[in-house]
Protein backbone atom coordinates (compact mmCIF):
# COMPACT_ATOMS: atom_id res chain seq x y z
CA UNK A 1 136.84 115.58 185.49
CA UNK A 2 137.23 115.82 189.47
CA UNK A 3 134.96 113.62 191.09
CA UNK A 4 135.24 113.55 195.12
CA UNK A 5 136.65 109.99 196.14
CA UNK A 6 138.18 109.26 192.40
CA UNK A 7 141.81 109.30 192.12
CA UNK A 8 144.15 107.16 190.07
CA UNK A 9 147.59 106.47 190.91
CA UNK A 10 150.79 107.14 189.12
CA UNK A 11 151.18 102.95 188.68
CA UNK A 12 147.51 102.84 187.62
CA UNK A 13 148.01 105.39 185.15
CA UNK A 14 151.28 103.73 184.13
CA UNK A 15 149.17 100.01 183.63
CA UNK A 16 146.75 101.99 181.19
CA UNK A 17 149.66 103.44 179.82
CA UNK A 18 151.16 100.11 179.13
CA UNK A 19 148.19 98.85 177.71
CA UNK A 20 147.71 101.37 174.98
CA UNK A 21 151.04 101.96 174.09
CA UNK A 22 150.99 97.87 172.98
CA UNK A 23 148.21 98.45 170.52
CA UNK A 24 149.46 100.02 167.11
CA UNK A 25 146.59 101.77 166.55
CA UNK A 26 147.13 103.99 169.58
CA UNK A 27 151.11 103.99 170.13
CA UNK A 28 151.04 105.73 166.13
CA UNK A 29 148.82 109.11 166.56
CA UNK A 30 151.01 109.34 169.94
CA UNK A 31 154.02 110.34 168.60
CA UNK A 32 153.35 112.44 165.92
CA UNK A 33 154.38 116.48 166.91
CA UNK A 34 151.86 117.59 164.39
CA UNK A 35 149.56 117.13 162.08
CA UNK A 36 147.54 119.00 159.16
CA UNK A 37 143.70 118.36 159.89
CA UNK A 38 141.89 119.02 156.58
CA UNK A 39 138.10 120.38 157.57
CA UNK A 40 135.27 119.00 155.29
CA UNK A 41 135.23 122.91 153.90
CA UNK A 42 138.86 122.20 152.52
CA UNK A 43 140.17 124.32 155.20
CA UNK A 44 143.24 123.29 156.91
CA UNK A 45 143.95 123.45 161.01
CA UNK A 46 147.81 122.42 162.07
CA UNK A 47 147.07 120.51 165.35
CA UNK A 48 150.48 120.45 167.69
CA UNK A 49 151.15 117.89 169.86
CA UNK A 50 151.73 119.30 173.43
CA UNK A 51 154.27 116.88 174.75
CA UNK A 52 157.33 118.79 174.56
CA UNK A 53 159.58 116.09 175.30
CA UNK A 54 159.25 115.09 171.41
CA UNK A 55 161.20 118.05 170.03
CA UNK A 56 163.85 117.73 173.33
CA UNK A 57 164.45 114.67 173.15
CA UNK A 58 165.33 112.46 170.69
CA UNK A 59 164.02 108.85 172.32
CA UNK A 60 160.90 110.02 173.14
CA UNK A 61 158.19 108.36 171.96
CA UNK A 62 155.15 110.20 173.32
CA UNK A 63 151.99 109.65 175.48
CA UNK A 64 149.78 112.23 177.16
CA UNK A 65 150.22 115.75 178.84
CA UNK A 66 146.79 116.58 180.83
CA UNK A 67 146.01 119.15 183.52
CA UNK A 68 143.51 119.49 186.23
CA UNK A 69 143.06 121.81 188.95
CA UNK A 70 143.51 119.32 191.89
CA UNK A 71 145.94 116.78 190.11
CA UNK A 72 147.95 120.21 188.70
CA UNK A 73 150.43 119.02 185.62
CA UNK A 74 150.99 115.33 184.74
CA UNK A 75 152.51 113.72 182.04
CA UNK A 76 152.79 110.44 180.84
CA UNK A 77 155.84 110.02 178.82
CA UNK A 78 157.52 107.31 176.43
CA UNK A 79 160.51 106.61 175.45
CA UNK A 80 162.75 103.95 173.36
CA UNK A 81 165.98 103.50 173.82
CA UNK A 82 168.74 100.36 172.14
CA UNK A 83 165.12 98.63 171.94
CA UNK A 84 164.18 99.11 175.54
CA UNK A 85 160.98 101.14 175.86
CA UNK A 86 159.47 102.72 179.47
CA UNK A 87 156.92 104.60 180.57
CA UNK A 88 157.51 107.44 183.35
CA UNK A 89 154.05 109.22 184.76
CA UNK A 90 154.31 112.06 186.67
CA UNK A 91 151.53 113.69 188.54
CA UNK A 92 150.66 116.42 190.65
CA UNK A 93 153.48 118.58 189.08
CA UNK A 94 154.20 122.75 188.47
CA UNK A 95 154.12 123.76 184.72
CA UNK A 96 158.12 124.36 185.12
CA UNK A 97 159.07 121.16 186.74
CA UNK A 98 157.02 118.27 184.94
CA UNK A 99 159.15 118.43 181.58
CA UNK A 100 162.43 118.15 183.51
CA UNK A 101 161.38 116.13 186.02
CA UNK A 102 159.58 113.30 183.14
CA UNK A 103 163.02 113.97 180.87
CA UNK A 104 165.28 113.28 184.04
CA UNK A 105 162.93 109.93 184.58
CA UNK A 106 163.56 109.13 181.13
CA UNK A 107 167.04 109.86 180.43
CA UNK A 108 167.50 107.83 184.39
CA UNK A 109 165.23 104.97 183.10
CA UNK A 110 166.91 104.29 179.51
CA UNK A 111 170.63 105.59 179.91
CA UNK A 112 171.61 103.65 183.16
CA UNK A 113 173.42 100.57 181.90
CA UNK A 114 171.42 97.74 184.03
CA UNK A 115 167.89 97.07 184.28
CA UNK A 116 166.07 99.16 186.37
CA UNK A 117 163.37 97.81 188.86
CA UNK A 118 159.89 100.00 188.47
CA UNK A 119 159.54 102.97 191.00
CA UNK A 120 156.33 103.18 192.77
CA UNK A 121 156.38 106.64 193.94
CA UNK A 122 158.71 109.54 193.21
CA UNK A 123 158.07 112.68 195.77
CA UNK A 124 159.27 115.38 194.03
CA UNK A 125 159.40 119.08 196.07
CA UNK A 126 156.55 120.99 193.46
């Protein structure tokens, strides 16, 4: 919901992220890619997860996909990696670029062979 003054940052969002994706009982229904919802009428709805970094890629781990019309696409994705696990948000993004440009975060994040230092803003040209 757009509310005039509210905003939240990509490092905010990242802080909440980091929070939840500690407690088990969140991190789990994060990365499932789908799941067979059984009505109380016995009738069955498949419910897909969104996040399409979980079928193209194999160390994602999940998070949240959301969409508004002033913060455009954003995605807050997971991944795990030789036991190192980071979070990349982006925000403000086209439908087209916010799955390559949270995969090329990732893949930057977990395949570079030193420790990389948090980055507080990424201006990206969508």
């Amino acid at each position: 919901m757009t509310q005039k003054g509210q905003y939240s940052t990509a490092r905010d969002i990242a802080k909440l992220a980091r929070y939840a994706y500690r407690q088990p009982s969140i991190r789990g229904p994060l990365t499932i890619r789908s799941y067979d919802f059984i009505h109380n009428d016995g009738k069955v709805s498949k419910l897909t997860n969104t996040n399409r970094l979980l079928k193209s890629l194999p160390y994602a781990t999940g998070m949240k996909t959301g969409t508004t019309r002033a913060s455009g696409k954003c995605l807050v994705a997971s991944g795990t990696l030789h036991g190192r696990t980071v979070i990349a948000v982006v925000l403000g993004s086209s439908s087209a670029s916010v799955w390559k440009d949270s995969e090329s975060l990732l893949r930057w994040a977990l395949e570079s062979p030193q420790t990389i230092r948090p980055v507080v803003a990424l201006r990206t040209g969508t």
